[in-house]
Protein backbone atom coordinates (compact mmCIF):
# COMPACT_ATOMS: atom_id res chain seq x y z
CA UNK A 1 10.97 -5.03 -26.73
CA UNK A 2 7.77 -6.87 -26.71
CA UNK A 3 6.64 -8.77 -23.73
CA UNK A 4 5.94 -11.90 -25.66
CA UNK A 5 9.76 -12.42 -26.02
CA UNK A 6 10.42 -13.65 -23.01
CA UNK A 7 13.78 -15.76 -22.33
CA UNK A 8 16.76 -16.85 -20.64
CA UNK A 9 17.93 -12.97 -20.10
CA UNK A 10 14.24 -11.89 -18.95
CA UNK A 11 14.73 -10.41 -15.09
CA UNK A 12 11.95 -11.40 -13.21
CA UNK A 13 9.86 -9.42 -10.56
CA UNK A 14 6.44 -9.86 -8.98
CA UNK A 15 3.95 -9.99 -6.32
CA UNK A 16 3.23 -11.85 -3.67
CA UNK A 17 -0.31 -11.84 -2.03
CA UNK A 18 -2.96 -14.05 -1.19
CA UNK A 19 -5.18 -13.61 -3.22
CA UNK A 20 -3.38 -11.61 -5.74
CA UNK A 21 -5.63 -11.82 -8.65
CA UNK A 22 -7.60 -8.38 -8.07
CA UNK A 23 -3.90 -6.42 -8.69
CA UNK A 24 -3.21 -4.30 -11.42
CA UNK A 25 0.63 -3.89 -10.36
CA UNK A 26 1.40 -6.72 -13.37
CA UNK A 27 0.08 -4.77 -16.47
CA UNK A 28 1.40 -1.57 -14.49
CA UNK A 29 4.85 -2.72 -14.48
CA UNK A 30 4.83 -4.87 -17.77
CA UNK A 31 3.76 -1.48 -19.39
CA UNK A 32 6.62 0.43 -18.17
CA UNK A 33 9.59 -2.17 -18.76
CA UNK A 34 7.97 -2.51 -22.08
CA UNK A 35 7.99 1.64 -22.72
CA UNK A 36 11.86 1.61 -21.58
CA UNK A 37 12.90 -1.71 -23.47
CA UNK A 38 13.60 -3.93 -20.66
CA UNK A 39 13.57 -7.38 -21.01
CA UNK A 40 11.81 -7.54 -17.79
CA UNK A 41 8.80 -9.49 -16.83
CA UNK A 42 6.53 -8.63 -13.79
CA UNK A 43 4.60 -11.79 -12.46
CA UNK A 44 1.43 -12.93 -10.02
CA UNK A 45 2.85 -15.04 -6.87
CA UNK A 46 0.11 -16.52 -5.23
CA UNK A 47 1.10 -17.18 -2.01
CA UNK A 48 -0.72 -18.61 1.49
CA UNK A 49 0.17 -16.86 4.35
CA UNK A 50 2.03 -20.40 5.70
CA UNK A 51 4.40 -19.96 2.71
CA UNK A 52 5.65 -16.37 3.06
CA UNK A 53 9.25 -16.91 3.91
CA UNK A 54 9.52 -19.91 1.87
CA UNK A 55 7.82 -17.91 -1.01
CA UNK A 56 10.51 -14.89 -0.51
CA UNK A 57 13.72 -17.26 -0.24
CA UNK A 58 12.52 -19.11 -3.36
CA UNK A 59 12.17 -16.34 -5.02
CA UNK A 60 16.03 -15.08 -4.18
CA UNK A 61 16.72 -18.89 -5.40
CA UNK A 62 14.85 -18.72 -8.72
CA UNK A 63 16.49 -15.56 -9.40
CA UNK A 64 14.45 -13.00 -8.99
CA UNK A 65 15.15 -9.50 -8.78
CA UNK A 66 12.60 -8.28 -6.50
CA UNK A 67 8.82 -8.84 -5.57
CA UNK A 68 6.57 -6.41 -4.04
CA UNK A 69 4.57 -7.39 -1.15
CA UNK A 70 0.94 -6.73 -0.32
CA UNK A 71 -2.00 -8.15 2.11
CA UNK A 72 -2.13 -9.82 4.05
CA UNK A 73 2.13 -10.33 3.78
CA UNK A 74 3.68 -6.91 4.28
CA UNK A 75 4.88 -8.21 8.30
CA UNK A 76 4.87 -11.28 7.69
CA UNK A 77 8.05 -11.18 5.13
CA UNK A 78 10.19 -9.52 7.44
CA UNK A 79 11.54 -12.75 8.98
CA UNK A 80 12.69 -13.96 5.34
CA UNK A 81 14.56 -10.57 5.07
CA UNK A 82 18.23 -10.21 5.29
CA UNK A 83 18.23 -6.52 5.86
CA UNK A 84 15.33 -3.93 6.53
CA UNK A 85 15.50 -0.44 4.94
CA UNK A 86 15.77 1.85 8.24
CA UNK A 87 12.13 3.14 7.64
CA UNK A 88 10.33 0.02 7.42
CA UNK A 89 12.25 -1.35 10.08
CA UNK A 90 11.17 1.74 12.61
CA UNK A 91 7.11 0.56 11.21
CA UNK A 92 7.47 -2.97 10.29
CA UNK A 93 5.97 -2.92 7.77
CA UNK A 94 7.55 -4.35 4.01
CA UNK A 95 5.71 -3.74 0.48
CA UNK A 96 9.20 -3.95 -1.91
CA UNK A 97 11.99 -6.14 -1.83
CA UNK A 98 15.00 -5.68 -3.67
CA UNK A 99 17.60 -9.27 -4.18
CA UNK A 100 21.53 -8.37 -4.81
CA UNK A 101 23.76 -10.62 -5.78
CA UNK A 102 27.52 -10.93 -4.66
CA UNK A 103 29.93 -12.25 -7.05
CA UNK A 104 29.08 -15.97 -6.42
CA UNK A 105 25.55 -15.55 -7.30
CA UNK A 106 24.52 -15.76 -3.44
CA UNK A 107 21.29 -13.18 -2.70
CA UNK A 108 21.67 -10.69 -0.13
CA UNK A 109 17.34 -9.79 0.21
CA UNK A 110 16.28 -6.09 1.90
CA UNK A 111 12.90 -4.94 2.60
CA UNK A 112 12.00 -1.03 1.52
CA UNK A 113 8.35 0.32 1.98
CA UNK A 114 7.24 2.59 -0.74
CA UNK A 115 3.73 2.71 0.68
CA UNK A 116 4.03 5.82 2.95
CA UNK A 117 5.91 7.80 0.15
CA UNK A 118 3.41 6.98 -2.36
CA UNK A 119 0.13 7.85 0.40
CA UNK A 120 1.98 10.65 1.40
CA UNK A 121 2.66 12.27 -2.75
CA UNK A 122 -0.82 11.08 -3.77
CA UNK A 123 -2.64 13.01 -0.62
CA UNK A 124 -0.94 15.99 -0.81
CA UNK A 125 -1.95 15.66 -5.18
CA UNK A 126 -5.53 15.59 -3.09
CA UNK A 127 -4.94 18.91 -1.92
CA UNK A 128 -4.51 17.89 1.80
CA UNK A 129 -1.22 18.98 3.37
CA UNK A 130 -1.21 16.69 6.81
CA UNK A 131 1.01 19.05 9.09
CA UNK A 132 -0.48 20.05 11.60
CA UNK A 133 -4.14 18.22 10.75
CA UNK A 134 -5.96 15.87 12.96
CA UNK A 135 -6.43 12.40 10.84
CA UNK A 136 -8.03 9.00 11.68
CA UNK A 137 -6.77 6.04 10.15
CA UNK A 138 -8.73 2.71 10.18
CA UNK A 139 -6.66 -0.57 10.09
CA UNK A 140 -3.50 -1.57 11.85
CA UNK A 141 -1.94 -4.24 9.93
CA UNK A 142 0.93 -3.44 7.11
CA UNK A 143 -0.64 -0.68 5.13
CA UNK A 144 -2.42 1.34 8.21
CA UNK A 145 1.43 1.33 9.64
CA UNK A 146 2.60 3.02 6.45
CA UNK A 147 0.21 5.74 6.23
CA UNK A 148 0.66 6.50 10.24
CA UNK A 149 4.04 6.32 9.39
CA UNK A 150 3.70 9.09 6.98
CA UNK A 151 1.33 11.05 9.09
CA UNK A 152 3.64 11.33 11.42
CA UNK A 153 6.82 12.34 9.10
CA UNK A 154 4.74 14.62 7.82
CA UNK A 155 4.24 16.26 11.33
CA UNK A 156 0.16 15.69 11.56
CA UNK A 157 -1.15 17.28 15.04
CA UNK A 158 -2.78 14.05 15.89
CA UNK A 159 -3.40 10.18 15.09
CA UNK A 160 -6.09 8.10 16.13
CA UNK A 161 -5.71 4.15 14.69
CA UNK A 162 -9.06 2.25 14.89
CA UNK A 163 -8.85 -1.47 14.38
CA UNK A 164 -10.71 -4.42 15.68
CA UNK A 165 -7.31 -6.38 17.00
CA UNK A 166 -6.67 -4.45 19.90
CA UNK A 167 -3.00 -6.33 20.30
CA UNK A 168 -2.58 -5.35 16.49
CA UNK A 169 -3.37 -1.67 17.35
CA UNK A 170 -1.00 -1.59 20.19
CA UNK A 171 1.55 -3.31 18.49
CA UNK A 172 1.64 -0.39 16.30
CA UNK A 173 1.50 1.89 19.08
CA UNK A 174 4.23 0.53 20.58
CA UNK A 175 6.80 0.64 17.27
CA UNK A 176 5.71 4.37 16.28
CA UNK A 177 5.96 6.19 19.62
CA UNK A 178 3.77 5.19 22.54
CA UNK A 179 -0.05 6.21 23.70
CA UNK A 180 -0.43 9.67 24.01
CA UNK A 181 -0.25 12.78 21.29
CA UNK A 182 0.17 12.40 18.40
CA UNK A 183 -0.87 8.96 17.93
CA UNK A 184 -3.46 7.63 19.52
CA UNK A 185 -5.49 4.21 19.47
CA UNK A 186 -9.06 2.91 20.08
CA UNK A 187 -10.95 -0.14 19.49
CA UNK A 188 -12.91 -0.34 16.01
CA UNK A 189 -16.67 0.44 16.36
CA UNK A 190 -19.52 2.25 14.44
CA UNK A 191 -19.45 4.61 17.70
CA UNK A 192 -16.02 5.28 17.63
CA UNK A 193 -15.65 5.74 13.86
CA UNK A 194 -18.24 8.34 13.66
CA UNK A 195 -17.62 10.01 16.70
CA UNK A 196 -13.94 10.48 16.07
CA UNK A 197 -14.45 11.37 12.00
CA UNK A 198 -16.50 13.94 13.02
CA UNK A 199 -13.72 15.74 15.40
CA UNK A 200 -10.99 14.89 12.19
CA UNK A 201 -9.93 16.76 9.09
CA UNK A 202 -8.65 13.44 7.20
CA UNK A 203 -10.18 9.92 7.60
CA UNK A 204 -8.24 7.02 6.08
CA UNK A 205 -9.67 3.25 5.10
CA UNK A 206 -6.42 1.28 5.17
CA UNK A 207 -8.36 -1.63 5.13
CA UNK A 208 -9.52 -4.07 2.47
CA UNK A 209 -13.12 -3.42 3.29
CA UNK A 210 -14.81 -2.11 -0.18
CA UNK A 211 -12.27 -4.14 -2.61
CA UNK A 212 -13.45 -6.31 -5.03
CA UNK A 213 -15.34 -7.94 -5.21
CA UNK A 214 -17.20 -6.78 -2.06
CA UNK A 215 -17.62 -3.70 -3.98
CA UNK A 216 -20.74 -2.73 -2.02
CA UNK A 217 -18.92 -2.71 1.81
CA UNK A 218 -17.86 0.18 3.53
CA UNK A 219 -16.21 1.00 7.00
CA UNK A 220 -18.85 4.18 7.68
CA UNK A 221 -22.15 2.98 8.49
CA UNK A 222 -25.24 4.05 5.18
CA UNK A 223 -27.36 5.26 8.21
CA UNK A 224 -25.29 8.15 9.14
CA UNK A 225 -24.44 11.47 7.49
CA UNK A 226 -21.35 12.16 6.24
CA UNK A 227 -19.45 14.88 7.82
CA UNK A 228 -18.79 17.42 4.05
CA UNK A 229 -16.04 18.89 5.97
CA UNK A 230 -13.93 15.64 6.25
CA UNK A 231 -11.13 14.29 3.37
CA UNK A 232 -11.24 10.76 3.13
CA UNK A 233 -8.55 8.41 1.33
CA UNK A 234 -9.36 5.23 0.68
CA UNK A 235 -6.38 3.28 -0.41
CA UNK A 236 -8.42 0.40 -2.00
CA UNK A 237 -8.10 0.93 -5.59
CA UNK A 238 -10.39 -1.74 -7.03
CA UNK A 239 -12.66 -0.06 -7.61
CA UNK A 240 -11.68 3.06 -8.21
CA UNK A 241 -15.08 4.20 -7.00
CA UNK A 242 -15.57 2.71 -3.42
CA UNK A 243 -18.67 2.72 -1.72
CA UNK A 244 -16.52 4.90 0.87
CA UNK A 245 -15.91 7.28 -1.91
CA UNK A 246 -19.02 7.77 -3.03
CA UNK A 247 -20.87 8.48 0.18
CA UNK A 248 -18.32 11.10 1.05
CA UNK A 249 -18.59 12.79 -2.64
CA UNK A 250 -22.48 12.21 -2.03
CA UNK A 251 -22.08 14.74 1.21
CA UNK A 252 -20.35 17.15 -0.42
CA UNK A 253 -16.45 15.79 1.17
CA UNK A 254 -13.31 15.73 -0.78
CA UNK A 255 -12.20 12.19 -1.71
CA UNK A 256 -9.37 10.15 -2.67
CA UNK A 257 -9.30 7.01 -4.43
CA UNK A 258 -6.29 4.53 -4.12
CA UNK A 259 -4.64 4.60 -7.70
CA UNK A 260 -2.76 7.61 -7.65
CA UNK A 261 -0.75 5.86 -4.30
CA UNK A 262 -0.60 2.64 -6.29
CA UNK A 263 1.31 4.37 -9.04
CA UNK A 264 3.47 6.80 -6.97
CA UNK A 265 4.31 3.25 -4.51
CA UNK A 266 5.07 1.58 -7.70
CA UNK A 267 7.34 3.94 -9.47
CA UNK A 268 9.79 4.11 -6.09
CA UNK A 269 9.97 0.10 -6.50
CA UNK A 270 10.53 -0.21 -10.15
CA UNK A 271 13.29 2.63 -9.70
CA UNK A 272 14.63 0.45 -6.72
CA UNK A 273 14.88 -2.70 -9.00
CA UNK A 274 15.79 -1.09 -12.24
CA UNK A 275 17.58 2.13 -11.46
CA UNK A 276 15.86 3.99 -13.98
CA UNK A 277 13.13 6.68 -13.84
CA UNK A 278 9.90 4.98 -14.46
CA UNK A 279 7.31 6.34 -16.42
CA UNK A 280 4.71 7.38 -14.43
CA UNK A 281 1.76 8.09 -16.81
CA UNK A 282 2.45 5.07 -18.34
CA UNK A 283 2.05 3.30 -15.51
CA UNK A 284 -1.09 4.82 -14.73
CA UNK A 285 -2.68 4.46 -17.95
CA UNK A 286 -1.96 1.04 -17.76
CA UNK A 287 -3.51 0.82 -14.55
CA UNK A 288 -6.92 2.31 -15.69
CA UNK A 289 -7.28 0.64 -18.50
CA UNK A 290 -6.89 -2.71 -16.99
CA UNK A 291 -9.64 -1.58 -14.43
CA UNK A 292 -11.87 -0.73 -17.38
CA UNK A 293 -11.91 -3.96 -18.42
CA UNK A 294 -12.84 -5.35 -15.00
């Protein structure tokens, strides 16, 4: 069925972000409903962070089947929610949102997070199995909770979160366990980055520092070696090629860009919404070849 024919029977998805035009999730999605015949359409919601629960709740209103949530939203949605899935609720953290209906047409809205199964499939693609490995994650807010999350499913030896909102840090700390091993906080410095990375076997940017288009920003500092012995995931998937990346391929370190996560987090929510498999190479062809022509 061809996108173009969209009408009264279309089922609408989307995302919400602010801003939301760097994403790739629309062609991702629009690529796999059109692979499987849907008469689905996945749309951009721009959306200020003032208007999050009004932006969620008109959504239910307009019909909607589900949105997936990204920065700076994923906490902020949780008040709009009618129920939290269990795992998001124990990180507080949302990225998908699915909208039943009962009989009357009234929505019942629930919050999933796909993010920490997606980080979690696309490291261990990497070739880094987390049990038992020492990581450092930098950023707090909605994605840094999913991948601690994971980290700590996956029964990693030890968790330090850097970020430079120490009330965001310990807000975290305080939802996933406590201080003490195996997760850890500190303020966010070019001391403590360095000094930590160096004592790590995984370091993780879950932070928007190196999207587009400040393609040329990175969390570790240009004047300091990399360590070749670290793995580094950078979630930020536009570019493909961070400037993270490519100082830690530069010293020799194995490196992880952010589509593969994209693609796994996205497949979980279109399954969520549809009930169908989704096509996963699809869905990352898609992907690349709408960042080819960025």
């Amino acid at each position: 069925m061809a996108l173009s024919g969209i009408n009264g029977h279309t089922t609408l998805v989307g995302l919400i972000a602010w801003p939301v035009g760097h994403s790739v999730s629309p062609p991702m999605h629009n690529a796999a409903f059109e692979a499987l015949g849907l008469n689905w359409r996945y749309v951009p919601l721009p959306v200020a962070l003032s208007q999050v629960e009004n932006a969620v709740r008109g959504a239910a209103a307009l019909g909607f089947r589900g949105v997936n949530v990204t920065v700076p939203h994923k906490q902020a949605v949780l008040p709009a929610l009618d129920v939290v899935a269990p795992d998001a609720a124990q990180f507080g953290a949302v990225n998908t949102i699915v909208i039943d209906r009962d009989a009357d047409g009234r929505p019942a809205i629930t919050g999933h997070n796909t993010d920490y199964q997606g980080f979690l499939g696309s490291l261990r693609q990497g070739g880094f199995e987390p049990a038992g490995k020492s990581a450092v994650v930098v950023g707090a807010g909605g994605a840094g909770r999913a991948v601690v999350f994971g980290l700590l499913q996956a029964n990693a030896r030890d968790v330090l979160v850097l970020d430079t909102q120490p009330q965001q840090a310990q807000s975290l700390l305080t939802d996933l366990g406590g201080d003490g091993a195996p997760l850890r906080t500190a303020p966010l410095s070019t001391e403590t980055l360095v000094e930590s990375a160096r004592a790590a076997e995984l370091l993780v940017n879950a932070t928007p520092v190196g999207m587009s288009p400040r393609i040329d920003a990175s969390i570790w500092p240009d004047a300091v070696s990399f360590p070749a012995y670290l793995t580094v995931f950078d979630l930020v998937y536009n570019p493909q090629e961070t400037q993270l990346l490519r100082q830690a391929r530069a010293a020799g370190a194995a490196a992880i860009d952010g589509l593969d996560m994209l693609v796994r987090q996205g497949a979980i929510a279109f399954e969520l919404w549809t009930g169908q498999q989704a096509p996963f190479d699809v869905m990352r062809a898609a992907c690349e070849r709408a960042l080819g022509q960025r």
